[in-house]
PDB file of N, CA and C in Angstrom:
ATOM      1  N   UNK A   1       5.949   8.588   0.135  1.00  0.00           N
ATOM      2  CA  UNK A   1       5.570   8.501   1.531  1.00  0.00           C
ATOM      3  C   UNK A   1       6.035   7.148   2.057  1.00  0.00           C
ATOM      4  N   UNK A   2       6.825   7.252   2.859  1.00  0.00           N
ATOM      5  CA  UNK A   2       7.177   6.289   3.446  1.00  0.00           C
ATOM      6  C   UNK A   2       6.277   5.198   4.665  1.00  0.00           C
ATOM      7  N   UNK A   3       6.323   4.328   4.620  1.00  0.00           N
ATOM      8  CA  UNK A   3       5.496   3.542   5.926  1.00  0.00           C
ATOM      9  C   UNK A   3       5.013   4.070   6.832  1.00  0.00           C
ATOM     10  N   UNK A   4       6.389   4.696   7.932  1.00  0.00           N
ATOM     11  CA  UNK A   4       6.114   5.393   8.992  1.00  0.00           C
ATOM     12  C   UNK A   4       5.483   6.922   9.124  1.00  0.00           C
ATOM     13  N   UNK A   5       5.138   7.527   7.419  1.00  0.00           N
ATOM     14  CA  UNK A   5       4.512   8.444   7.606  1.00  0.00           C
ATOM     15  C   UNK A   5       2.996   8.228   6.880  1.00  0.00           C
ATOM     16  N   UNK A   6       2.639   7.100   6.518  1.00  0.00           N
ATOM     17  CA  UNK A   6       1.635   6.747   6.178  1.00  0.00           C
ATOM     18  C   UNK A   6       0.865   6.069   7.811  1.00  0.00           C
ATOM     19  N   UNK A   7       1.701   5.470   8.628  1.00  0.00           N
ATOM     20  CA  UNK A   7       1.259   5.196   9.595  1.00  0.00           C
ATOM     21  C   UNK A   7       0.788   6.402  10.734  1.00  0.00           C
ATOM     22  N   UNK A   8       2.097   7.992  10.660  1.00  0.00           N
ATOM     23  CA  UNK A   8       1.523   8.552  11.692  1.00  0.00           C
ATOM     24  C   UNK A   8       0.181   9.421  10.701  1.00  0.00           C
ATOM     25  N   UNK A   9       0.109   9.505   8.937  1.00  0.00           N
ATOM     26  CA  UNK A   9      -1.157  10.099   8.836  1.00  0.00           C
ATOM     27  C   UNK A   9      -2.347   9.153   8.986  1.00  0.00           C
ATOM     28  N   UNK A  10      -2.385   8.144   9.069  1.00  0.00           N
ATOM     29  CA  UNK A  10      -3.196   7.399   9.444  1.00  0.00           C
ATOM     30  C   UNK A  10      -4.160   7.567  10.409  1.00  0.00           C
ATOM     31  N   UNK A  11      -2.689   7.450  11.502  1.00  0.00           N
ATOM     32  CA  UNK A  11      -3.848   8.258  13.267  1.00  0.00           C
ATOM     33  C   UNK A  11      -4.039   9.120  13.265  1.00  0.00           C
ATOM     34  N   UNK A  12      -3.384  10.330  12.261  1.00  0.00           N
ATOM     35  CA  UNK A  12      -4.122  11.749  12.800  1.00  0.00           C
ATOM     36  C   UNK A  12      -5.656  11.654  11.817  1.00  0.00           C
ATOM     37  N   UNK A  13      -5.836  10.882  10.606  1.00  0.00           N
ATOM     38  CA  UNK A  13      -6.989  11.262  10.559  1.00  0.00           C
ATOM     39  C   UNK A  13      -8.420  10.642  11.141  1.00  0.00           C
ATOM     40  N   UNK A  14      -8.251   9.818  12.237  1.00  0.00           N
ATOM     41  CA  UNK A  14      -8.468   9.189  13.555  1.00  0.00           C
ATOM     42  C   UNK A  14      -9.073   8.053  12.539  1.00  0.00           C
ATOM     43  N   UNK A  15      -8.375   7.287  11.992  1.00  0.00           N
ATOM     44  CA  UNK A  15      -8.633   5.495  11.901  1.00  0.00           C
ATOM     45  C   UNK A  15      -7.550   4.797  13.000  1.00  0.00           C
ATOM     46  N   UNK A  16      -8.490   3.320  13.045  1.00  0.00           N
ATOM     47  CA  UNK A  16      -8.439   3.131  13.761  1.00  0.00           C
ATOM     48  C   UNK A  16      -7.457   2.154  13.511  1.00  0.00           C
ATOM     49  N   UNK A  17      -6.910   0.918  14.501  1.00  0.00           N
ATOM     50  CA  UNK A  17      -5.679   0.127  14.133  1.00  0.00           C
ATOM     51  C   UNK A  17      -6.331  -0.967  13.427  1.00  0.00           C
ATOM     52  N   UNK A  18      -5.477  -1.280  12.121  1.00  0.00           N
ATOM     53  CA  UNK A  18      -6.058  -2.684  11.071  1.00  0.00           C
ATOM     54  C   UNK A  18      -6.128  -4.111  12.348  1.00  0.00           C
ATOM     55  N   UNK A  19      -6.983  -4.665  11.840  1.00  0.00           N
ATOM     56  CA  UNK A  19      -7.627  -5.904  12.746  1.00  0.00           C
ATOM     57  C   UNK A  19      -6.087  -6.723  13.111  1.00  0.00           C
ATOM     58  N   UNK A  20      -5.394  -6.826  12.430  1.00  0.00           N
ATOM     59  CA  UNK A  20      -3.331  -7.639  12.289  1.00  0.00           C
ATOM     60  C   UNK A  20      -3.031  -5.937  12.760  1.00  0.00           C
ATOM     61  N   UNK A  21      -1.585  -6.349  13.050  1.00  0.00           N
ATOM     62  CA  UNK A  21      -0.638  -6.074  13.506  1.00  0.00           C
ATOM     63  C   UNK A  21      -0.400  -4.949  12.084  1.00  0.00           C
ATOM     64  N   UNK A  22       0.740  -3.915  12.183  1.00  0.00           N
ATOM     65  CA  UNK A  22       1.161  -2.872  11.309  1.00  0.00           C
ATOM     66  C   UNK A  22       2.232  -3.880  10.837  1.00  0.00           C
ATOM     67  N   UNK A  23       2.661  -5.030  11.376  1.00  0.00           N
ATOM     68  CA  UNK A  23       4.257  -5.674  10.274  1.00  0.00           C
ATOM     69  C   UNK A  23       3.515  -6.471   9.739  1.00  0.00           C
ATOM     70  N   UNK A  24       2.387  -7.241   9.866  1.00  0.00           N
ATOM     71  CA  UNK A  24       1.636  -7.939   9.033  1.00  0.00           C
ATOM     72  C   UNK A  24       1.856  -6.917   7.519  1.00  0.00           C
ATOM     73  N   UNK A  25       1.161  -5.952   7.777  1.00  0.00           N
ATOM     74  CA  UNK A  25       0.809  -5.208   6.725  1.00  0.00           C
ATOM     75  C   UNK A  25       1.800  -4.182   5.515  1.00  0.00           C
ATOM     76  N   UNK A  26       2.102  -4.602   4.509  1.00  0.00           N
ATOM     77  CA  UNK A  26       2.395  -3.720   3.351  1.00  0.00           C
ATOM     78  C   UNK A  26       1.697  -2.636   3.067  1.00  0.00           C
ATOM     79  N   UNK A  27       2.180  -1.105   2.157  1.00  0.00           N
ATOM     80  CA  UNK A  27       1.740  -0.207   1.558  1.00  0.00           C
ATOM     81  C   UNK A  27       2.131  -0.595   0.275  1.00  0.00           C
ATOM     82  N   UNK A  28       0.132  -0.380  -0.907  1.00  0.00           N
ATOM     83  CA  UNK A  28       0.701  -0.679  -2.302  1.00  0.00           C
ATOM     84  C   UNK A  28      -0.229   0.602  -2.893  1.00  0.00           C
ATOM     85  N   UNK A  29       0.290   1.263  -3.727  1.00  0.00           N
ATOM     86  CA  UNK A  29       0.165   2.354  -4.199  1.00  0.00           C
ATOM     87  C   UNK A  29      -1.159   1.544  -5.005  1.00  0.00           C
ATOM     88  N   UNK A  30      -2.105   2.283  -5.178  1.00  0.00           N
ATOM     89  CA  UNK A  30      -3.809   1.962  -5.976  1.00  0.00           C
ATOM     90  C   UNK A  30      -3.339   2.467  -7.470  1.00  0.00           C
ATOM     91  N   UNK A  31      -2.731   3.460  -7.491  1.00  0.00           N
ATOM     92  CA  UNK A  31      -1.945   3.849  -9.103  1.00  0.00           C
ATOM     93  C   UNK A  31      -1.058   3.900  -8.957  1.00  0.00           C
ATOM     94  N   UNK A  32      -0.171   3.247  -9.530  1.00  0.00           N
ATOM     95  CA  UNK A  32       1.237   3.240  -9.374  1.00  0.00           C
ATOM     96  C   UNK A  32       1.676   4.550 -10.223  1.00  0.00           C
ATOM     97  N   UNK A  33       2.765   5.172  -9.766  1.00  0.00           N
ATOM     98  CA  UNK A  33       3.550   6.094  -9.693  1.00  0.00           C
ATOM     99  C   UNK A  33       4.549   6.305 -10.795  1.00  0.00           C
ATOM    100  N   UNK A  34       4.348   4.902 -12.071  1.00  0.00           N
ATOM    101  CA  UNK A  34       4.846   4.763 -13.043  1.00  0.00           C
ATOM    102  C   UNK A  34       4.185   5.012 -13.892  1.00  0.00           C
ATOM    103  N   UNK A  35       2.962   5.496 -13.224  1.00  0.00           N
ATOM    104  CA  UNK A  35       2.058   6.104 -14.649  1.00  0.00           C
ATOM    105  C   UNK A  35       1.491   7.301 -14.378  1.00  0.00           C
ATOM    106  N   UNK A  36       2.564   8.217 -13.517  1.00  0.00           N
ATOM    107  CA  UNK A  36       2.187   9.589 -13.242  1.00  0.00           C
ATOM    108  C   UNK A  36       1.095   9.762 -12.114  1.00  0.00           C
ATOM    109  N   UNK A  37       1.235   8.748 -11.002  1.00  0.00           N
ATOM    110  CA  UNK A  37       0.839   8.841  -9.698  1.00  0.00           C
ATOM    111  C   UNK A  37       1.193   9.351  -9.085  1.00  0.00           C
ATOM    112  N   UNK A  38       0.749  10.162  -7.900  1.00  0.00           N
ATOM    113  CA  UNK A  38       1.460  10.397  -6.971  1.00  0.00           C
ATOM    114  C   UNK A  38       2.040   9.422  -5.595  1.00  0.00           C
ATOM    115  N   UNK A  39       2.751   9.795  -4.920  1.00  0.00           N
ATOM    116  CA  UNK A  39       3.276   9.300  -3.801  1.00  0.00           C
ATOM    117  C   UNK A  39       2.248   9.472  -2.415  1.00  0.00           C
ATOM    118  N   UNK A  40       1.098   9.738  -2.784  1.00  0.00           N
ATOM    119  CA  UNK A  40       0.148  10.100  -1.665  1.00  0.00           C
ATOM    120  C   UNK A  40      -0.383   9.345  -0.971  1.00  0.00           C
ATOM    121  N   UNK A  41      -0.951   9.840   0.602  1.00  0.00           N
ATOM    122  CA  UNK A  41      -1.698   8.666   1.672  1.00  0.00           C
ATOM    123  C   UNK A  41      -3.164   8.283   0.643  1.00  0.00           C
ATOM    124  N   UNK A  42      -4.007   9.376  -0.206  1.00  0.00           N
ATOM    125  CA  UNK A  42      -4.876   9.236  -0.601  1.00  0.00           C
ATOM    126  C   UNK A  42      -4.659   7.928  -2.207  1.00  0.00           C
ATOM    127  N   UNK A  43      -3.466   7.608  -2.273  1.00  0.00           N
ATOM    128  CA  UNK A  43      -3.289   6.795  -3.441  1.00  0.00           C
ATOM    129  C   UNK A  43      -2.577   5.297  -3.021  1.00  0.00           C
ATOM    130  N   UNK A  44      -2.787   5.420  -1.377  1.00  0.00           N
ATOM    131  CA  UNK A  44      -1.966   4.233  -0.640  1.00  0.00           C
ATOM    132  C   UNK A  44      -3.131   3.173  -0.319  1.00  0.00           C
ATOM    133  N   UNK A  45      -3.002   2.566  -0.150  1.00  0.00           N
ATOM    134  CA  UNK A  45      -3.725   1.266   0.911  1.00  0.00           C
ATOM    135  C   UNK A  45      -2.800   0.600   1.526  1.00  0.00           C
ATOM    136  N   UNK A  46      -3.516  -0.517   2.292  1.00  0.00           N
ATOM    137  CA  UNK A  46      -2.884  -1.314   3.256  1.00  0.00           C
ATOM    138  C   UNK A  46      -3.284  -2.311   2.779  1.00  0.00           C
ATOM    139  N   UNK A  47      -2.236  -3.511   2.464  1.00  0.00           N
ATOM    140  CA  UNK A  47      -2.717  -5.103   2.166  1.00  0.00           C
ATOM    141  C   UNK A  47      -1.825  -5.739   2.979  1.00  0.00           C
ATOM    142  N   UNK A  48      -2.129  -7.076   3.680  1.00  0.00           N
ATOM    143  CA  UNK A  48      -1.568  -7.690   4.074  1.00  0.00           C
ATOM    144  C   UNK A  48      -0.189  -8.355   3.143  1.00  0.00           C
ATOM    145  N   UNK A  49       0.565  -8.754   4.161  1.00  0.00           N
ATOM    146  CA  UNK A  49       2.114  -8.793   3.291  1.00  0.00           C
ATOM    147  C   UNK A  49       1.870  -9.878   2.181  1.00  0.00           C
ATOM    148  N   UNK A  50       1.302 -10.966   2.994  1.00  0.00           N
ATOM    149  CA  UNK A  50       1.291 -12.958   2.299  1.00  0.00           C
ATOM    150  C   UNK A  50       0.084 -12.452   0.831  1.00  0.00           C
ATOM    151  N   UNK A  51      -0.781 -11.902   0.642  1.00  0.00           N
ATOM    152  CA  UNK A  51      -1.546 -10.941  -0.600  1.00  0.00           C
ATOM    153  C   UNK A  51      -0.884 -10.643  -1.714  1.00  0.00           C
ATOM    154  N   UNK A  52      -0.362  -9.227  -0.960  1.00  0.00           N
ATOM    155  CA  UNK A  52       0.606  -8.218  -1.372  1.00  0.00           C
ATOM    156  C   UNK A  52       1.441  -8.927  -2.446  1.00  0.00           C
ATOM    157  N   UNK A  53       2.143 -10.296  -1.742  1.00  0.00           N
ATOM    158  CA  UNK A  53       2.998 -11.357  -2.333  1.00  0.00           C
ATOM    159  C   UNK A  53       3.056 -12.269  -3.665  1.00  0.00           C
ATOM    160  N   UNK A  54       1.866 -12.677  -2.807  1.00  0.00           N
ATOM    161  CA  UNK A  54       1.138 -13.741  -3.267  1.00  0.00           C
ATOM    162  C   UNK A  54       0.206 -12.878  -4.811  1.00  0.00           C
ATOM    163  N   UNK A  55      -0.733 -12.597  -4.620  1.00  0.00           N
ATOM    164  CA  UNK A  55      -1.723 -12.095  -5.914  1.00  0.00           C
ATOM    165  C   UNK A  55      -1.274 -10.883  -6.743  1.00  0.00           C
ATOM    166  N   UNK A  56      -0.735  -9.129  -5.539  1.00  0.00           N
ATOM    167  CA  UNK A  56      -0.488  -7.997  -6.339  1.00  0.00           C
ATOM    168  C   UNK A  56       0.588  -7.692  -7.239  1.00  0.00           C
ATOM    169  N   UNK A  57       1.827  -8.327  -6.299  1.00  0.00           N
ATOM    170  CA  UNK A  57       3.181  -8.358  -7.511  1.00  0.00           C
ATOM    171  C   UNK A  57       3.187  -9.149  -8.081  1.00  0.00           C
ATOM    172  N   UNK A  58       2.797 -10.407  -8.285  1.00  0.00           N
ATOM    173  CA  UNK A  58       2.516 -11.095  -9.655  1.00  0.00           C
ATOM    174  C   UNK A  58       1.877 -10.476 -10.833  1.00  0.00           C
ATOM    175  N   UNK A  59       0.559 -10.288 -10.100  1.00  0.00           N
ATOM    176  CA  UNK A  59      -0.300  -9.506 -11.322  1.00  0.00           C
ATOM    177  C   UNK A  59       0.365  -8.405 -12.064  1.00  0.00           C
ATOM    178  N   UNK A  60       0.883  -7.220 -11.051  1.00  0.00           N
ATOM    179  CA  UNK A  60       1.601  -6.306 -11.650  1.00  0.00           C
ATOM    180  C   UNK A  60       2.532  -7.041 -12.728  1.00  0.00           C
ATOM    181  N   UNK A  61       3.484  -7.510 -11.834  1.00  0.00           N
ATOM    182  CA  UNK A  61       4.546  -8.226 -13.229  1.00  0.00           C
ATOM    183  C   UNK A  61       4.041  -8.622 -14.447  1.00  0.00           C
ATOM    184  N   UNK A  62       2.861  -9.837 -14.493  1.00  0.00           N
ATOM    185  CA  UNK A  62       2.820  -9.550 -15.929  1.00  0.00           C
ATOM    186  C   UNK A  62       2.153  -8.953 -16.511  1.00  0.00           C
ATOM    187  N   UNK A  63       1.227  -8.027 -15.534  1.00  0.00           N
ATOM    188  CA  UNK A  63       0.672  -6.704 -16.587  1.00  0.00           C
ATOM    189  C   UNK A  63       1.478  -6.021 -17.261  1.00  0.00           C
ATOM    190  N   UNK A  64       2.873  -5.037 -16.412  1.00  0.00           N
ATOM    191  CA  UNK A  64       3.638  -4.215 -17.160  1.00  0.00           C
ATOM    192  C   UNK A  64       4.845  -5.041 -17.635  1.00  0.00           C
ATOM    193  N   UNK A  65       4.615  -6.383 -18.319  1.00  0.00           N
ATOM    194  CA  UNK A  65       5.024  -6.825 -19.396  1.00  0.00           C
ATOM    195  C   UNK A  65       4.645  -7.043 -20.394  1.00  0.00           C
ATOM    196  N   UNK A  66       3.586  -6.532 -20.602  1.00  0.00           N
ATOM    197  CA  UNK A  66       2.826  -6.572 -22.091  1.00  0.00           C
ATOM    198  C   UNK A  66       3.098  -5.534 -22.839  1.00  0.00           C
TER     199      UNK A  66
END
């Protein structure tokens, strides 16, 4: 699922707009998809980008280097 269709299922299931802006914001999969996740809105969230950056892809990295 791409951004822009995580964004229009977003409004149809009537939430409302994140407190920032939609370019503030990244999509990071809650299970990643490398361990037999799906690609779904129900397996998506929204984190801010400077986060996203900063704390989730680090962590990831050296988790799935062990």
């Amino acid at each position: 699922m791409c951004k822009k269709d995580f964004i229009n299922e977003w409004y149809k299931r009537g939430l409302e707009m994140p407190e920032e802006w939609w370019e503030l914001y990244q999509i990071h999969h809650i299970k990643p998809c490398e361990y037999g996740e799906e690609n779904t809105f129900e397996n998506l969230t929204l984190v801010l980008t400077t986060e996203h950056q900063k704390k989730l892809n680090p962590w990831w990295r050296a988790y799935g280097g062990q």
